[in-house]
Protein backbone atom coordinates (compact mmCIF):
# COMPACT_ATOMS: atom_id res chain seq x y z
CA UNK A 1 0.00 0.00 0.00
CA UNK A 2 1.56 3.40 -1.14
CA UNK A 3 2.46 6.13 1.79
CA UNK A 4 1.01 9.26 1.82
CA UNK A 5 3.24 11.77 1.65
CA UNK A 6 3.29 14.07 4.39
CA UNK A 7 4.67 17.49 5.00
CA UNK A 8 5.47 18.08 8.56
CA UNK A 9 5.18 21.91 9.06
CA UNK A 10 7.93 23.09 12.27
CA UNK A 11 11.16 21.82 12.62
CA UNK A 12 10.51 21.65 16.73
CA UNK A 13 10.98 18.53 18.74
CA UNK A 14 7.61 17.35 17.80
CA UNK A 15 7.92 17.54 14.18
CA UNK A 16 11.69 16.19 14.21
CA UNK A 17 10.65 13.20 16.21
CA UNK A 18 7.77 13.24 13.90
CA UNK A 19 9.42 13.22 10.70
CA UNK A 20 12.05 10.49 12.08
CA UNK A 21 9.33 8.26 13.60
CA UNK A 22 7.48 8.42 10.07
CA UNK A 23 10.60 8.15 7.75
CA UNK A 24 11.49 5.09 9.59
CA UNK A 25 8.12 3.44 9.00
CA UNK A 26 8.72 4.38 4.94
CA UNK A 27 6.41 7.17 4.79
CA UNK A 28 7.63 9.91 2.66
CA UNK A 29 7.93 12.80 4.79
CA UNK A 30 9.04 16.92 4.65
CA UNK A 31 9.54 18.80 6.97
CA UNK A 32 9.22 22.66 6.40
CA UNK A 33 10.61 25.34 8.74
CA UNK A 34 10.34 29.20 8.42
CA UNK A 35 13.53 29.80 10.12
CA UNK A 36 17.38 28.84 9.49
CA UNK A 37 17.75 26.37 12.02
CA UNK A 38 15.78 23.03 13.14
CA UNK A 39 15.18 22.67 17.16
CA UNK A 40 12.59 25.45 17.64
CA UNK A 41 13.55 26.90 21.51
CA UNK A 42 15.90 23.91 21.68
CA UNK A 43 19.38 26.10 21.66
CA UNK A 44 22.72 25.15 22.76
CA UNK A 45 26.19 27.14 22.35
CA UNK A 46 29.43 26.81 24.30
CA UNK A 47 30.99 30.31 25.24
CA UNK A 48 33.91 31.12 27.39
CA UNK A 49 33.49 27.19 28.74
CA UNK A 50 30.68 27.56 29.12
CA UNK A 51 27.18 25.68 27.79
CA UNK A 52 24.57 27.53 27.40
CA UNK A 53 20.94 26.91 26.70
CA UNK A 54 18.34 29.24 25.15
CA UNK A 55 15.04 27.11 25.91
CA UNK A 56 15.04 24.03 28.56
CA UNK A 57 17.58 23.02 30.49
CA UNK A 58 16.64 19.35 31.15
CA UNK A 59 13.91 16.56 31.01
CA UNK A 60 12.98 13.82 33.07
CA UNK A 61 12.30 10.85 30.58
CA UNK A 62 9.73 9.08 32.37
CA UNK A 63 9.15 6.41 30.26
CA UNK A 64 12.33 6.24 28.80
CA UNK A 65 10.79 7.67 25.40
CA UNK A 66 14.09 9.77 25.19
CA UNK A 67 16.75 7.51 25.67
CA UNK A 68 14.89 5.20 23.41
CA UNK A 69 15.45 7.36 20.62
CA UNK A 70 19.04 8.36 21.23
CA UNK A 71 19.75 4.81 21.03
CA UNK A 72 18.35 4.38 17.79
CA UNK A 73 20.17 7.40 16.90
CA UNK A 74 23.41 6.71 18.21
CA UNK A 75 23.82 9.35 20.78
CA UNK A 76 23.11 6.81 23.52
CA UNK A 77 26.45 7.90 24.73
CA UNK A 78 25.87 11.25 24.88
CA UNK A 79 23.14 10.92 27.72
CA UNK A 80 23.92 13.36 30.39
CA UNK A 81 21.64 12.43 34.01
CA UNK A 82 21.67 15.36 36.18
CA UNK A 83 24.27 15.22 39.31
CA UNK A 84 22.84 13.58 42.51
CA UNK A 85 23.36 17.29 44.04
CA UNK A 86 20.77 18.23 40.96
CA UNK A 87 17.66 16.22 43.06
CA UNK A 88 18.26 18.76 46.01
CA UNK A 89 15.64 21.57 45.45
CA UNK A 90 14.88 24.35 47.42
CA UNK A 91 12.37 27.21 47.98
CA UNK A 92 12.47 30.69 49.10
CA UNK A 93 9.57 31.77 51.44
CA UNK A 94 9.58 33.79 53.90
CA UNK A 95 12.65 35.79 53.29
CA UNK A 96 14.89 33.04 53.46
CA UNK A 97 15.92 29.64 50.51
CA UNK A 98 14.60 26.38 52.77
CA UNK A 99 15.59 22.80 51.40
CA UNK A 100 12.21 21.19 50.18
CA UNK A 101 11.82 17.68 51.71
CA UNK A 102 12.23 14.88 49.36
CA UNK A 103 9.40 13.01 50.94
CA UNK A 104 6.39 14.36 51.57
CA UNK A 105 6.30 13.05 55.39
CA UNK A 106 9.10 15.32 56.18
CA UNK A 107 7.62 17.80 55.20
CA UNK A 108 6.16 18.13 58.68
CA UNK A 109 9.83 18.07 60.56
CA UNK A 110 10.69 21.14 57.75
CA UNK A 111 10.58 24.95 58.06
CA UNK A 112 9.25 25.21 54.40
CA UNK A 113 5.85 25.77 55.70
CA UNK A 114 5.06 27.10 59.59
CA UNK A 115 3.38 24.78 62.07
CA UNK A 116 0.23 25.79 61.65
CA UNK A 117 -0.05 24.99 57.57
CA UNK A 118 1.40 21.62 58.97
CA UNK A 119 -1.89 21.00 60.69
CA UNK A 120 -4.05 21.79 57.83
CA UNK A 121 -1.65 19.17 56.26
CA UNK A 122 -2.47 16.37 58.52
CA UNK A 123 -6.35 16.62 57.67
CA UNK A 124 -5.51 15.82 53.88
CA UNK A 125 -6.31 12.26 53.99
CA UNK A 126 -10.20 13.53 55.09
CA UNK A 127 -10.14 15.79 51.81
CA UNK A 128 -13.29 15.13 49.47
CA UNK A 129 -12.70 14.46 45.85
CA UNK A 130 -14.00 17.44 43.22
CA UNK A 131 -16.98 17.80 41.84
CA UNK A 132 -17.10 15.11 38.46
CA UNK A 133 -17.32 16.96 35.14
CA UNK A 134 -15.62 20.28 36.57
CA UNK A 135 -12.83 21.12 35.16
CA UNK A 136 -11.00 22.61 38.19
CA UNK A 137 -7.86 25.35 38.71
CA UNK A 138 -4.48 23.68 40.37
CA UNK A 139 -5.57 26.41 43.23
CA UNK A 140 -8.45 25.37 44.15
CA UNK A 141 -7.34 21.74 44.18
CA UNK A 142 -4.75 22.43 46.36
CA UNK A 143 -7.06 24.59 49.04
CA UNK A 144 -9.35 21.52 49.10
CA UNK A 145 -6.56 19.12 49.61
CA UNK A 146 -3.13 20.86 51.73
CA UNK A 147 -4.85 24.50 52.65
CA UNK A 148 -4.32 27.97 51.68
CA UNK A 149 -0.70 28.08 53.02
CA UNK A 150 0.62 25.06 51.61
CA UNK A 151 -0.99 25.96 47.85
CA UNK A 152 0.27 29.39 47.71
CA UNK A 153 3.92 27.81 48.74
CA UNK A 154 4.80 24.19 47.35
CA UNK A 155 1.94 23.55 44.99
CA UNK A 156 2.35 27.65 43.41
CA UNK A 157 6.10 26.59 42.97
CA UNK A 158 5.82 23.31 41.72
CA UNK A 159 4.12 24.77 39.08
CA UNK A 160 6.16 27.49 38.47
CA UNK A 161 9.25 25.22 37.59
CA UNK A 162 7.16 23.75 34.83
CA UNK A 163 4.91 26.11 33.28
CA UNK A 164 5.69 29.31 34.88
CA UNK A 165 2.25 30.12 35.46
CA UNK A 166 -1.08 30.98 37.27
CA UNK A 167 -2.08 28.47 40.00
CA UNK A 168 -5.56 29.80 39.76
CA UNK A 169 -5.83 29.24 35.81
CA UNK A 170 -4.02 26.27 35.53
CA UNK A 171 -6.50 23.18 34.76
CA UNK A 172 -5.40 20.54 37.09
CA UNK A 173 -6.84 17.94 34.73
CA UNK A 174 -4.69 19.17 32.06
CA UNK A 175 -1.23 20.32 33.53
CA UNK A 176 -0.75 17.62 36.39
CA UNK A 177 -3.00 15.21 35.24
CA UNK A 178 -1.32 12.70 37.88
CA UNK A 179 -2.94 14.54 40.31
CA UNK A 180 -5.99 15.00 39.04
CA UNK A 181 -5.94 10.44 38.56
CA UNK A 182 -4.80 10.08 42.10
CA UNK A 183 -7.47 12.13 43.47
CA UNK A 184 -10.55 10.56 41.21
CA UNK A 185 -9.42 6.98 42.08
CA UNK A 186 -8.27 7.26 45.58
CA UNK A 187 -9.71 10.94 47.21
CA UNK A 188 -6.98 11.49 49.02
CA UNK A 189 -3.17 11.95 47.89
CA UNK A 190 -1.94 10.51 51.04
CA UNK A 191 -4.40 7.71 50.74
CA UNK A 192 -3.48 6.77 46.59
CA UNK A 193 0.23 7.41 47.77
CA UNK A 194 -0.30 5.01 50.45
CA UNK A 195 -1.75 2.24 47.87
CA UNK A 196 0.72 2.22 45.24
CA UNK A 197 3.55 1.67 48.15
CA UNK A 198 1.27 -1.02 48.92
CA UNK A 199 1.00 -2.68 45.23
CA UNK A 200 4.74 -1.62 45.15
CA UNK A 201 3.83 0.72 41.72
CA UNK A 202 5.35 3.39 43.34
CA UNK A 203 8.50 4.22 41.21
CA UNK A 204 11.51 6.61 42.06
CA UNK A 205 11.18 9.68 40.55
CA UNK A 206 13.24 10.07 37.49
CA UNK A 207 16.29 11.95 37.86
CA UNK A 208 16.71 15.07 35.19
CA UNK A 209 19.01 14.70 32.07
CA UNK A 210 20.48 16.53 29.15
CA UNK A 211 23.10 15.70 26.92
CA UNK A 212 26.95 16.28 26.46
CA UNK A 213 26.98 19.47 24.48
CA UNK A 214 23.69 20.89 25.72
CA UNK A 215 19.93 19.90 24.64
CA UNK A 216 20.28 20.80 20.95
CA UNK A 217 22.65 17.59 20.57
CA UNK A 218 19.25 15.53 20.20
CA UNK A 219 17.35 18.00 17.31
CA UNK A 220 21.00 17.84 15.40
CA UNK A 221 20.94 14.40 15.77
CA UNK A 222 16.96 13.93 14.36
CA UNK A 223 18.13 16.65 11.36
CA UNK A 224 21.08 14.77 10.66
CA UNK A 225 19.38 11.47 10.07
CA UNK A 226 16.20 13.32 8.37
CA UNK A 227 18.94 15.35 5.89
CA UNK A 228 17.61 16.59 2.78
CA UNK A 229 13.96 15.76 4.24
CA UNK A 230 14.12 19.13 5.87
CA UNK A 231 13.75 22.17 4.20
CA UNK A 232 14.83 25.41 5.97
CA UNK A 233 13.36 28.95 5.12
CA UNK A 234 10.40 28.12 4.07
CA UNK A 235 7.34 30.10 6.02
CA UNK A 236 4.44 28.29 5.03
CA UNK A 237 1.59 31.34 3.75
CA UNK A 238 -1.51 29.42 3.25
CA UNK A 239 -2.98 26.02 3.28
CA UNK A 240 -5.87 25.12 0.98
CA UNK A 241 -7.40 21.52 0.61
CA UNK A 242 -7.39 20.06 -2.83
CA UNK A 243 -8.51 16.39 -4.28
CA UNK A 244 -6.98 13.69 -2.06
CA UNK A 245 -4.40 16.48 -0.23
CA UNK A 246 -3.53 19.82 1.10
CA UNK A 247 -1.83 22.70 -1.12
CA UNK A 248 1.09 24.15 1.03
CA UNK A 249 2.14 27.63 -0.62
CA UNK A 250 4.84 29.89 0.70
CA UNK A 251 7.05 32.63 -0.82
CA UNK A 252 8.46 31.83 -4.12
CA UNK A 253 6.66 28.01 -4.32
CA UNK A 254 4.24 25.48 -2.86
CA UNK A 255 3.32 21.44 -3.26
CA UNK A 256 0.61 18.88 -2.97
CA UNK A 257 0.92 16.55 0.19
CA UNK A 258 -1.66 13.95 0.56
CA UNK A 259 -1.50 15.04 4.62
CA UNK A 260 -0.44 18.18 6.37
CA UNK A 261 0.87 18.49 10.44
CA UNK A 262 1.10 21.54 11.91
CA UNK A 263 3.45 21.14 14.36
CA UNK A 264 3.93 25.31 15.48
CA UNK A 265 2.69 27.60 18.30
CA UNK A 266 -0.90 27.54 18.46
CA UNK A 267 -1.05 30.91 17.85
CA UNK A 268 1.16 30.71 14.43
CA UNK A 269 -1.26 27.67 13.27
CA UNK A 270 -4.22 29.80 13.84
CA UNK A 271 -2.98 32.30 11.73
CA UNK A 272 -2.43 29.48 8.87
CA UNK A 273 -5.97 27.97 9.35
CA UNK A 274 -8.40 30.55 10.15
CA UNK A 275 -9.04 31.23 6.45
CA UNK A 276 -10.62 27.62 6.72
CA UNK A 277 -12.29 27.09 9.54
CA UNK A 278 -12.24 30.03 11.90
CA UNK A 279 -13.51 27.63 14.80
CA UNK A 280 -10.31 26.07 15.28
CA UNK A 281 -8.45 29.17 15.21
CA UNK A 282 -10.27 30.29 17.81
CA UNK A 283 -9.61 27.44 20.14
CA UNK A 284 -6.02 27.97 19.23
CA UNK A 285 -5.98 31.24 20.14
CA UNK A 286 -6.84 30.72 23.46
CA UNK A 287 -3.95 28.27 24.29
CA UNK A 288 -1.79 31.51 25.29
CA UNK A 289 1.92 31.28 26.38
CA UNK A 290 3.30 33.35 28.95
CA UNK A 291 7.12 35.24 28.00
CA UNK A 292 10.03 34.61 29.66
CA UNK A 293 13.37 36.26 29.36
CA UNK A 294 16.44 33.67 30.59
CA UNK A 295 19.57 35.62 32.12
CA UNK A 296 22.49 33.43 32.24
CA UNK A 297 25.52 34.37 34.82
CA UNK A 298 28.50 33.04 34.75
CA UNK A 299 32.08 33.49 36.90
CA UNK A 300 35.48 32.35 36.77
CA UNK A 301 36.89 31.34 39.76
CA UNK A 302 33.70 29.89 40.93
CA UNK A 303 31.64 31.96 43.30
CA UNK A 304 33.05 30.63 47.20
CA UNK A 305 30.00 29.65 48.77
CA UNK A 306 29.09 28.02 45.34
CA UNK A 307 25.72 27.32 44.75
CA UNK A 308 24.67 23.29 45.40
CA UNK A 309 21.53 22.00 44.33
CA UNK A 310 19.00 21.77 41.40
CA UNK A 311 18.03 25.62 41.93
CA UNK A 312 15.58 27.71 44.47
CA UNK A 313 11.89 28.71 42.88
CA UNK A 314 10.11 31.41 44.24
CA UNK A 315 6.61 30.78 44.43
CA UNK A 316 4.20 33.93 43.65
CA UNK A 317 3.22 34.90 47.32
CA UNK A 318 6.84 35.91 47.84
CA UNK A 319 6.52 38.93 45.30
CA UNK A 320 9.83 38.52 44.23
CA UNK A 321 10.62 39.88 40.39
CA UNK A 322 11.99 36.26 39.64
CA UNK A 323 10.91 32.93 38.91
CA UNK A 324 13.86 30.90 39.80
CA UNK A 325 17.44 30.41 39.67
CA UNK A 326 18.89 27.16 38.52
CA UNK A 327 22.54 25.91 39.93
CA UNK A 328 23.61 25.03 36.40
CA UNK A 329 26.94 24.38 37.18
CA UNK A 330 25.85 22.04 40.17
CA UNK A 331 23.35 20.11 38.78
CA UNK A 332 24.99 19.60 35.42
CA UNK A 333 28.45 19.97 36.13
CA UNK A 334 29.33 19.04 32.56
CA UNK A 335 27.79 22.65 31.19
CA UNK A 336 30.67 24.17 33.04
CA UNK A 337 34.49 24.84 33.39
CA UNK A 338 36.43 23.52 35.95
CA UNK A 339 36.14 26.36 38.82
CA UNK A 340 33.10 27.87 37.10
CA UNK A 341 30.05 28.48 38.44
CA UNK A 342 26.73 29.04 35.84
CA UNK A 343 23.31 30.39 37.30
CA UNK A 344 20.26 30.84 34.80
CA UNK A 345 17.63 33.16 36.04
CA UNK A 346 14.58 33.36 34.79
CA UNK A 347 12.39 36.40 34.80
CA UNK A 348 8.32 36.92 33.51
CA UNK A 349 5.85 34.07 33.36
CA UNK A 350 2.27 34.58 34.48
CA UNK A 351 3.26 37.08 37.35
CA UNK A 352 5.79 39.05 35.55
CA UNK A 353 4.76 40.65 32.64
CA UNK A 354 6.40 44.05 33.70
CA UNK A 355 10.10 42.92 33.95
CA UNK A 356 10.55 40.60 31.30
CA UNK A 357 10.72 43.28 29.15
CA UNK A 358 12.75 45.87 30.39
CA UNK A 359 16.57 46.71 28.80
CA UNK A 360 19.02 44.47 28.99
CA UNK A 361 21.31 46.58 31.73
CA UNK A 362 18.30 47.01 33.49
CA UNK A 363 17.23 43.45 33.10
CA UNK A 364 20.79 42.16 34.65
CA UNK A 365 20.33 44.81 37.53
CA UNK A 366 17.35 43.28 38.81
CA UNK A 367 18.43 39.94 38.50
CA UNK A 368 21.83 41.05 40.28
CA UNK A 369 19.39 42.48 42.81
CA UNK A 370 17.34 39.27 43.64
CA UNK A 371 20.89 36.95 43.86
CA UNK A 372 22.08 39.11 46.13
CA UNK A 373 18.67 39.18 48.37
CA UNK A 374 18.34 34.98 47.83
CA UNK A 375 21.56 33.87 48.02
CA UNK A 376 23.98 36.68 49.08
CA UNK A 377 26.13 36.97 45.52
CA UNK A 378 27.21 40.47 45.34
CA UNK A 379 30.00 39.58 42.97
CA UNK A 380 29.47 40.67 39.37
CA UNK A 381 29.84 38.12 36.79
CA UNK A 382 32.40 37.20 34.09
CA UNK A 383 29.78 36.16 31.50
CA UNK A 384 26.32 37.93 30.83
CA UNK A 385 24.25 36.37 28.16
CA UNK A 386 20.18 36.94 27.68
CA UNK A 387 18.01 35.11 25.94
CA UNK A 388 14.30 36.47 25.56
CA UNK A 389 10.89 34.73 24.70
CA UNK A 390 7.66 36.35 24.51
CA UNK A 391 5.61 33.68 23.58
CA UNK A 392 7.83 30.43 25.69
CA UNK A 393 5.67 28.34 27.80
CA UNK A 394 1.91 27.46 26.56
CA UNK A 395 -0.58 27.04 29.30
CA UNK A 396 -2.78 24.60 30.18
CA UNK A 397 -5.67 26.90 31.39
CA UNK A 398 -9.38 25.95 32.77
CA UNK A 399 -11.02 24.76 29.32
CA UNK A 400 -8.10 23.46 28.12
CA UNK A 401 -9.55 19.92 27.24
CA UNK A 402 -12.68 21.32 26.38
CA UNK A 403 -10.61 22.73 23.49
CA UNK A 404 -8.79 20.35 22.38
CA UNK A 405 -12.15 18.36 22.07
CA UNK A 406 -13.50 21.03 20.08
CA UNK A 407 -10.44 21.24 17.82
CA UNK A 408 -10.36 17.04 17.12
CA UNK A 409 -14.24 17.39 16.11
CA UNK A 410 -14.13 20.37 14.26
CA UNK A 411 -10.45 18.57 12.28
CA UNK A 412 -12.74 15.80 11.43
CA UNK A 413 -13.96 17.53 8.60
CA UNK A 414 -10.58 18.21 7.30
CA UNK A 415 -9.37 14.91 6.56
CA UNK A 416 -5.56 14.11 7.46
CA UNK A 417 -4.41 17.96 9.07
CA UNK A 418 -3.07 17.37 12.45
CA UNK A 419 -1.71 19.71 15.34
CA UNK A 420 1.44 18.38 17.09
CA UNK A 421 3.44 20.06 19.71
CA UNK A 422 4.30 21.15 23.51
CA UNK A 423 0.71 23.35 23.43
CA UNK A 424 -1.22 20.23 23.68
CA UNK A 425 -0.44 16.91 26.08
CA UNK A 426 2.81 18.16 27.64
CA UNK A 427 5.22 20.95 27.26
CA UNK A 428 8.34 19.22 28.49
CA UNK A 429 10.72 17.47 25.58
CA UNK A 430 10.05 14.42 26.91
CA UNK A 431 5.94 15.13 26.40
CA UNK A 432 6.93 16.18 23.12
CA UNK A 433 8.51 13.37 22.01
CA UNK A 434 6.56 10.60 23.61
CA UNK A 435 3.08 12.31 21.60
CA UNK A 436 4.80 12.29 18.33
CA UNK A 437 6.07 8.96 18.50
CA UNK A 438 2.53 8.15 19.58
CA UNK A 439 1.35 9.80 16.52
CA UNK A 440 3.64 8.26 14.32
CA UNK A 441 2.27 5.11 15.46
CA UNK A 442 -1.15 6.51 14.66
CA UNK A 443 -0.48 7.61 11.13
CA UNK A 444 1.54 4.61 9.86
CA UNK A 445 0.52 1.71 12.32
CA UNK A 446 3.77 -0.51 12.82
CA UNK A 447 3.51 -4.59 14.76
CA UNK A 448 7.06 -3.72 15.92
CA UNK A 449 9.47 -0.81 16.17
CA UNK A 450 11.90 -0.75 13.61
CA UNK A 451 15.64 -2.04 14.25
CA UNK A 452 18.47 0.54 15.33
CA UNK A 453 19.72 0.72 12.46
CA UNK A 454 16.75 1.24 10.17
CA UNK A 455 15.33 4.08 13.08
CA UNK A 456 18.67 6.23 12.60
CA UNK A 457 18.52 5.76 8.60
């Protein structure tokens, strides 16, 4: 049976994965990319010793989704897990950065939260599940579950590290969906936690990874085994559906596929297909993304204390002008010199509209300002770099299922167009390529994966 040839439009994760997963399973495949490089945010670059990252700075492969694939691409070796000092995470409440327990019972013998909040705590396992068919805010989950206290601290920071948000817009179903599983089958957290220790499902957590040479070493690696398959500086202009295909058009050209996937910002895809069906651009529309400016700081000699740890994240009741610092040089001790140390701020997100924009000078100030009020540096750097997004995480609001519902019935009068991407079942690069592997499997059904060899050819 002939393939259908597909063009895969965004040369991000998702359509690299995409394009790889499909080429491997013989189906004819382009992929299409408005800019001059292939990895979308993923961006590496080693300066002054130095490796630095524009996007993400790690994943935690649950499922093993991304090692999987760097085997078959032969970067196995490559695979960088975080240090041991990168599970060590900390918070900074009440004026002051407080380890965060790595269980939750000692959470009660901590000073992350005051004695008080630690009663409210202790009444969790007498929490009543949420009302069926709401779709409910991470916020109001957490009240019902840990208290006030405890939501505006851990939960508000937890969230933070991921999507950089608004606890109270957040859809619980959507971003922690975990959560939202635990609490329909079991009521309680304690009480489902208590069960799977039980059944012995209770896994450790995965521990953080990147690669030797920074994040962009996997996208290289996809483009490198897709080659010619990927053409760069082509911005797609319209889309119009033909006999038996899609018409792609852009700036000096166009072709026939048989199917299309739109694997951009929801935003950029609505621009591409509200001239045929305004509905769905409308539902993409509303999947906004909050910006976020990343400040990298870097010294040589390290700083003396040095930084150990993942990072600290401020939660939103601190009223801090930062999101989080992250102990690069600690937790990936690879990205550094010898005697360096490498802390990435990041500024904006849901809370911080007003500074992510401002100057660059004035942008370094304020970070400046915060290290020195979190964790005493008062020593200016060696290495400034900035790196600024204004459209970076996409956010899984209240209504987010309810839209992508609305966008699968409304696609299912435009036969073969699909959406791919970090906007959709998971923002994290291991989300992103566990849903288009799943999709490859979708559009070109396979009884086994394909050998090693024929995945990286």
């Amino acid at each position: 049976m002939p393939q259908l040839r597909t063009a895969i439009v965004g040369a991000g994760i998702s359509g690299l994965t995409l394009g790889w997963a499909l080429r491997a399973r013989g189906t004819p495949v382009t992929v299409l990319e408005s800019s001059e490089r292939v990895g979308g945010q993923i961006r590496s670059w080693l300066e002054e010793g130095f490796v630095l990252e524009a996007g993400p700075n790690g994943f935690l492969d649950r499922d093993g989704a991304v090692a999987r694939v760097a085997g078959a691409l032969g970067i196995a070796d490559r695979f960088r897990p975080a240090s041991a000092a990168g599970d060590r995470r900390a918070l900074f409440v009440r004026g002051k950065v407080r380890t965060l327990p790595s269980k939750p019972p000692e959470l009660l013998r901590s000073d992350i939260v005051p004695w008080w909040a630690k009663l409210r705590l202790l009444l969790e396992p007498l929490s009543r599940r949420g009302p069926t068919g709401v779709d409910e805010s991470l916020a109001r989950f957490g009240r019902r579950h840990f208290g006030r206290h405890v939501t505006e601290t851990l939960l508000d920071a937890v969230q933070t590290g991921i999507f950089g948000g608004d606890s109270e817009r957040l859809s619980l179903r959507a971003a922690f969906p975990r959560l939202h599983e635990m609490e329909r089958n079991h009521r309680s957290l304690l009480l489902a936690a208590k069960a799977m220790r039980a059944k012995g499902t209770r896994a450790a957590p995965p521990r953080l990874a990147s690669f030797e040479g920074g994040l962009e070493t996997l996208p290289r690696a996809l483009s490198q085994t897709l080659g010619d398959a990927i053409r760069l500086g082509v911005r797609v202009r319209a889309l119009e559906p033909v006999a038996g295909g899609w018409q792609l058009r852009w700036d000096g050209g166009g072709e026939r596929f048989e199917r299309v996937v739109l694997a951009m910002p929801p935003r950029v895809s609505a621009e591409l297909l509200r001239p045929l069906d305004a509905s769905v651009a409308t539902a993409l529309e509303a999947i906004r993304a909050v910006p976020i400016s990343v400040v990298h700081l870097g010294w040589r000699p390290a700083l003396d204390p040095d930084p150990q740890g993942f990072g600290v994240l401020v939660p939103a009741r601190e009223r801090r002008r930062v999101l989080g610092v992250i102990f690069v040089s600690s937790a990936y001790p690879f990205r550094a010199p010898g005697g360096g140390t490498l802390l990435t701020t990041l500024v904006g997100g849901a809370h911080g509209a007003q500074w992510v924009g401002l100057p660059d000078e004035q942008l370094v100030g304020l970070v400046r300002e915060e290290l020195e009020t979190i964790l005493g540096i008062k020593r200016p750097p060696d290495l400034v770099r900035i790196v600024r997004w204004a459209h970076a995480i996409p956010q899984y609001e209240v209504g987010h299922h309810a839209r992508l519902d609305a966008i699968a019935t409304a696609l299912r009068n435009h036969p073969r167009l699909v959406l791919a991407g970090s906007a959709y079942r998971g923002p994290g690069i291991s989300d992103c390529v566990r849903e288009s592997l799943a999709l490859a499997d979708t559009i070109a059904p396979t009884t086994a994966a394909p050998p090693a060899s024929a995945a990286a050819g």
